[in-house]
C-alpha atoms as a PDB file:
ATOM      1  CA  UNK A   1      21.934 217.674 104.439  1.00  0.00           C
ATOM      2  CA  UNK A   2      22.761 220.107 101.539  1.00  0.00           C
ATOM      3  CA  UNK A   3      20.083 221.638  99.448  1.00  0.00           C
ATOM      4  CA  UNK A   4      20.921 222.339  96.260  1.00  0.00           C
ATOM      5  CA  UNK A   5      17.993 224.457  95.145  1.00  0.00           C
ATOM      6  CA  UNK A   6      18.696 227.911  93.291  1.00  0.00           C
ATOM      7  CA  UNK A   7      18.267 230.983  94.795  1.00  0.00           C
ATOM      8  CA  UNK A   8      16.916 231.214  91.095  1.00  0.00           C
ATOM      9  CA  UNK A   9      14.130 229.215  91.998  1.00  0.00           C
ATOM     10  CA  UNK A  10      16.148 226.694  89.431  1.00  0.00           C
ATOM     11  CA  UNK A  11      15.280 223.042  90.726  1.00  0.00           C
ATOM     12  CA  UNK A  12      18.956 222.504  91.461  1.00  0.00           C
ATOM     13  CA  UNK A  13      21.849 224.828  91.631  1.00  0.00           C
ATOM     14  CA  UNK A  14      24.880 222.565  89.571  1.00  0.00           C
ATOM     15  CA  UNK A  15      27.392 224.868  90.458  1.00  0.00           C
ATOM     16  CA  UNK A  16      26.612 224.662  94.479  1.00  0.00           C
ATOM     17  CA  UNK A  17      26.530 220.669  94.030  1.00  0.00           C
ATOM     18  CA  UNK A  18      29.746 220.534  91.969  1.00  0.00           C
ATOM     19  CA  UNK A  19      31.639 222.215  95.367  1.00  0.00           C
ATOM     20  CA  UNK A  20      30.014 219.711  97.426  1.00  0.00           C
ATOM     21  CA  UNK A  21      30.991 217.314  95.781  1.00  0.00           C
ATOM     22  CA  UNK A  22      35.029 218.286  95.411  1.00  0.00           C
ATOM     23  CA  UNK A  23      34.777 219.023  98.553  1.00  0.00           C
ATOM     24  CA  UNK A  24      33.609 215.274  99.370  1.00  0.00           C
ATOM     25  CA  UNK A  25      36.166 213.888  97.223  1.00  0.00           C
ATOM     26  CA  UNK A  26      39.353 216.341  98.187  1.00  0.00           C
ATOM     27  CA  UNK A  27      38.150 214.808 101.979  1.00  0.00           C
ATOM     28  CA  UNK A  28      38.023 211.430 101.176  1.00  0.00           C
ATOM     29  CA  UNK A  29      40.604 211.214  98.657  1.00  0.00           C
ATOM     30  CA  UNK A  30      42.882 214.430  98.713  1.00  0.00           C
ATOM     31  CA  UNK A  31      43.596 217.154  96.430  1.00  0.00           C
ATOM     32  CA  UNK A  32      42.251 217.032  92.900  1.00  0.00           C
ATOM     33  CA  UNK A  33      45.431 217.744  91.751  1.00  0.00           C
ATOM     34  CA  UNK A  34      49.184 216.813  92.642  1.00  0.00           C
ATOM     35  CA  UNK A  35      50.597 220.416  92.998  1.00  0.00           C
ATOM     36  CA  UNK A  36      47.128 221.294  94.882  1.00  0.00           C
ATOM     37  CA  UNK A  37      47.912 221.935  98.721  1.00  0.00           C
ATOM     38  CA  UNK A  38      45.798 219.215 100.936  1.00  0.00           C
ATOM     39  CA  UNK A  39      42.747 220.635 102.617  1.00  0.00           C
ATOM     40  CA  UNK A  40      43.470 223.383 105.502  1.00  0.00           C
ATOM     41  CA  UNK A  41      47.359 223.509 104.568  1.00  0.00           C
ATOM     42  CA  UNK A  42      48.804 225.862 107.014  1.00  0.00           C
ATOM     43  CA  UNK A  43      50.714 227.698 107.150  1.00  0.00           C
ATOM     44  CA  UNK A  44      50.914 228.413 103.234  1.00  0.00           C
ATOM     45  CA  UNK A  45      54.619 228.282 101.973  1.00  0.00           C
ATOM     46  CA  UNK A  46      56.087 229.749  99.230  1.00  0.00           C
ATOM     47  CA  UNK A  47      59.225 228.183  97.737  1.00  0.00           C
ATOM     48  CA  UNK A  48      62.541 229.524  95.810  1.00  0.00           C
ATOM     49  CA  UNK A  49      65.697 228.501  95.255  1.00  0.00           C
ATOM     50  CA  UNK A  50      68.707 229.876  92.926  1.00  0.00           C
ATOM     51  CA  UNK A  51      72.225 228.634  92.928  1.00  0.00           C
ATOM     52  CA  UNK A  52      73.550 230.148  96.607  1.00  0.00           C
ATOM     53  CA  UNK A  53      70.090 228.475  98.353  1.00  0.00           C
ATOM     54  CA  UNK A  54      67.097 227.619  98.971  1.00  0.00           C
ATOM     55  CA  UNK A  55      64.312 230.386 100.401  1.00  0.00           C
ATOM     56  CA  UNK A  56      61.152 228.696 102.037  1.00  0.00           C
ATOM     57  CA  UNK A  57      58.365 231.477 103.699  1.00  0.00           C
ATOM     58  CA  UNK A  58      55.764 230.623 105.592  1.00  0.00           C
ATOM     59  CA  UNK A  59      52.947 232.588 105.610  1.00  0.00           C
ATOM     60  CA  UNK A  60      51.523 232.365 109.667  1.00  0.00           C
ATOM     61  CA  UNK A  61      50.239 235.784 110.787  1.00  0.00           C
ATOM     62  CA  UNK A  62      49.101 235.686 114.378  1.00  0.00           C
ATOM     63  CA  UNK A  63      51.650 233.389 115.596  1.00  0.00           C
ATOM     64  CA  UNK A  64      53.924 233.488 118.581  1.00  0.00           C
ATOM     65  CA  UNK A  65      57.825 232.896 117.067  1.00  0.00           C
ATOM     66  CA  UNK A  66      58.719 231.896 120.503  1.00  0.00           C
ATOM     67  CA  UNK A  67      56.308 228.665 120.074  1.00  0.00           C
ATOM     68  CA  UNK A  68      56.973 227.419 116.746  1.00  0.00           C
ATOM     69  CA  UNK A  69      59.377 224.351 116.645  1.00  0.00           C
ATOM     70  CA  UNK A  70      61.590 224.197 113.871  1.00  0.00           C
ATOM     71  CA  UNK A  71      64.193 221.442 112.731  1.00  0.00           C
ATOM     72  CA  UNK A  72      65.963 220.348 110.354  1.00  0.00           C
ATOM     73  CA  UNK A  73      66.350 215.997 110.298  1.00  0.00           C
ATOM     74  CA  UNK A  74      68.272 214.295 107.227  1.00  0.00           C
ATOM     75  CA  UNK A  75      66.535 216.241 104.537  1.00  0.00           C
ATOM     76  CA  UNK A  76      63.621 216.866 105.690  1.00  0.00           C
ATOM     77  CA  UNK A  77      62.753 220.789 107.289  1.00  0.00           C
ATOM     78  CA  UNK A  78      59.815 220.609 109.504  1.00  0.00           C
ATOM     79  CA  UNK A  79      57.672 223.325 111.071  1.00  0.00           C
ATOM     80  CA  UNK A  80      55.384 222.697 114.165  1.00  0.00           C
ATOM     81  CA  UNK A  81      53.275 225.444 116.408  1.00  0.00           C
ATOM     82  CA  UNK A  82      49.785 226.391 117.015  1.00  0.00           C
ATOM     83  CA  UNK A  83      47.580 228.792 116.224  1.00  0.00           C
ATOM     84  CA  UNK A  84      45.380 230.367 118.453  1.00  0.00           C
ATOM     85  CA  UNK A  85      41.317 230.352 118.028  1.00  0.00           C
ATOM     86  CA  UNK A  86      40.207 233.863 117.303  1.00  0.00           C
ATOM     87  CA  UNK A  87      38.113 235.661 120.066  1.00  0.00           C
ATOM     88  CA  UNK A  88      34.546 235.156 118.520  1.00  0.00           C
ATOM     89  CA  UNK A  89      30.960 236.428 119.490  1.00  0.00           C
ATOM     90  CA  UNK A  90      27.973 234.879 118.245  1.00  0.00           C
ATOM     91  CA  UNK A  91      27.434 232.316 116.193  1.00  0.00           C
ATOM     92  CA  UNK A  92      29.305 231.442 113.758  1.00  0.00           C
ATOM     93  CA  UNK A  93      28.150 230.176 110.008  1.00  0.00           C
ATOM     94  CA  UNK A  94      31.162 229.607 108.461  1.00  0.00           C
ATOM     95  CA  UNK A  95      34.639 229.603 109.576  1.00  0.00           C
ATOM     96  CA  UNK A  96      37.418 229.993 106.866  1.00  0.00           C
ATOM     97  CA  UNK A  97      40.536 230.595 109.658  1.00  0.00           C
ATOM     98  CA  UNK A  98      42.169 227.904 110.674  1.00  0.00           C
ATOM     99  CA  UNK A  99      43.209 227.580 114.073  1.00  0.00           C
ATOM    100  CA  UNK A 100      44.845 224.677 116.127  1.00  0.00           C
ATOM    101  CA  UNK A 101      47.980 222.776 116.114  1.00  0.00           C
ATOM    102  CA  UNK A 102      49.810 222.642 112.604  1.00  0.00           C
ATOM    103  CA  UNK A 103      52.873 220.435 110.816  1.00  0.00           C
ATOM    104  CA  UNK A 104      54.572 221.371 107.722  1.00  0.00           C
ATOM    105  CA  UNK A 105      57.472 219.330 106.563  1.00  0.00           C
ATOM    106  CA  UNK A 106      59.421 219.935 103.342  1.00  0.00           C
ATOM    107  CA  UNK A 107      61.744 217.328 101.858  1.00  0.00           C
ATOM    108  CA  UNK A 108      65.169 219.546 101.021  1.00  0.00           C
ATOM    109  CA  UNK A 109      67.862 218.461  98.516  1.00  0.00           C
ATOM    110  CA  UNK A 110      71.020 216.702  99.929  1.00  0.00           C
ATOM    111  CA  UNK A 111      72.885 220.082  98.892  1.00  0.00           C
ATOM    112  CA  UNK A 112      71.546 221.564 101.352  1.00  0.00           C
ATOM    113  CA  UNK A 113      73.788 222.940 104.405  1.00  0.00           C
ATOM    114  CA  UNK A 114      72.590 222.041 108.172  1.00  0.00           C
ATOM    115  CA  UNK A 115      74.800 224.186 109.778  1.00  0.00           C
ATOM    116  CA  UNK A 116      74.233 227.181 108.608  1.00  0.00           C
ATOM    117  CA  UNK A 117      70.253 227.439 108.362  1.00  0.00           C
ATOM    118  CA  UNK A 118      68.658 230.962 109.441  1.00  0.00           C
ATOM    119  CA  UNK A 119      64.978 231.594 110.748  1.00  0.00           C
ATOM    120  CA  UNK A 120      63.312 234.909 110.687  1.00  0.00           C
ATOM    121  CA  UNK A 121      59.733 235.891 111.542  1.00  0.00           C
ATOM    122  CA  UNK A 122      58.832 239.192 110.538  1.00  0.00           C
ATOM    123  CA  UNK A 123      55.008 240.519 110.132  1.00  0.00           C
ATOM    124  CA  UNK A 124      53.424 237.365 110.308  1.00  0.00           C
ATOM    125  CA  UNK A 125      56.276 235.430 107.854  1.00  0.00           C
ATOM    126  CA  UNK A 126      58.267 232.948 108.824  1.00  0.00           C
ATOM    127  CA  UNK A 127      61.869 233.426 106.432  1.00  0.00           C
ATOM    128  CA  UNK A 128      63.792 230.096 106.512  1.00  0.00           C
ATOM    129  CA  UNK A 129      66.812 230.967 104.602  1.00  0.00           C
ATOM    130  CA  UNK A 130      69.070 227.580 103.246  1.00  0.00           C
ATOM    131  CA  UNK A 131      72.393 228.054 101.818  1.00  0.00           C
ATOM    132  CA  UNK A 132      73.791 225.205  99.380  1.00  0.00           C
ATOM    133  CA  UNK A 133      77.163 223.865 100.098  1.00  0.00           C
ATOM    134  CA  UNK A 134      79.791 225.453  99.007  1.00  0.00           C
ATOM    135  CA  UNK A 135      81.033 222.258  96.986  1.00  0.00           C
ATOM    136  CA  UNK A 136      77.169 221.438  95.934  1.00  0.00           C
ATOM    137  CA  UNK A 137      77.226 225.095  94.302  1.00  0.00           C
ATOM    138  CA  UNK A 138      77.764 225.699  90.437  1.00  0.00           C
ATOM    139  CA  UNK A 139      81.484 226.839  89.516  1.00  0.00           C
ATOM    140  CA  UNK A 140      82.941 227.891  86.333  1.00  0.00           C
ATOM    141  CA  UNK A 141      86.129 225.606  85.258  1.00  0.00           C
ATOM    142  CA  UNK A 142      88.237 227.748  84.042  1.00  0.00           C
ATOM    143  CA  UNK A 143      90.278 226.015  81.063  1.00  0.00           C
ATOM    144  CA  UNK A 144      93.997 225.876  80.876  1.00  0.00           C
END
């Protein structure tokens, strides 16, 4: 059980119970809001696209490239692995590191091109680099 008095000395501390209880709800009913990532989200992505393709990054420091599954199914990219525990001593109060197996899975446009996908990891970011098809891509008609 949570106790919510002040280290004021206040009977209750409101802002202490207003975390608990997002917390509560973001558990039992997800994110507050619709661009809000779900609870423990990881790896974190970051997103971009222009005209030429589409850039995803991951952001997964600590993880082995060699163990991370990636693939590529209709339109839908998906990113598996695991992250290792970190080596602790003591007890621990609170643990904000995630650690454990993890899915990601990112619904692409059909523009997309399979064939030529690219996957990078460099200091802890995983680069998937997505280039449009040619005919997908924006052209300028040239009148005659």
């Amino acid at each position: 059980m949570v106790g919510f008095l002040s280290s004021r000395g206040d009977l209750f501390d409101f802002d202490l119970m207003r975390r608990e209880v997002d917390s509560l709800l973001a558990s039992a009913f997800g994110p507050a809001s619709i661009r809000a990532p779900a609870p423990a989200s990881y790896p974190a992505m970051n997103v971009g696209s222009d005209s030429e393709s589409v850039d995803i990054y991951f952001l997964a420091p600590g993880i082995d490239p060699k163990k991370l599954d990636i693939s590529l199914e209709g339109q839908v990219l998906t990113v598996l692995g695991e992250r290792p525990a970190a080596e602790e001593t003591g007890r621990a109060y609170l643990r904000e590191r995630f650690s454990g197996a993890f899915r990601r899975a990112v619904t692409l446009n059909e523009d997309v091109d399979p064939e030529r996908v690219d996957a990078r990891y460099d200091n802890g970011i995983l680069h998937i680099h997505l280039p449009r098809r040619a005919e997908a891509r924006a052209r300028r008609i040239e009148i005659k």
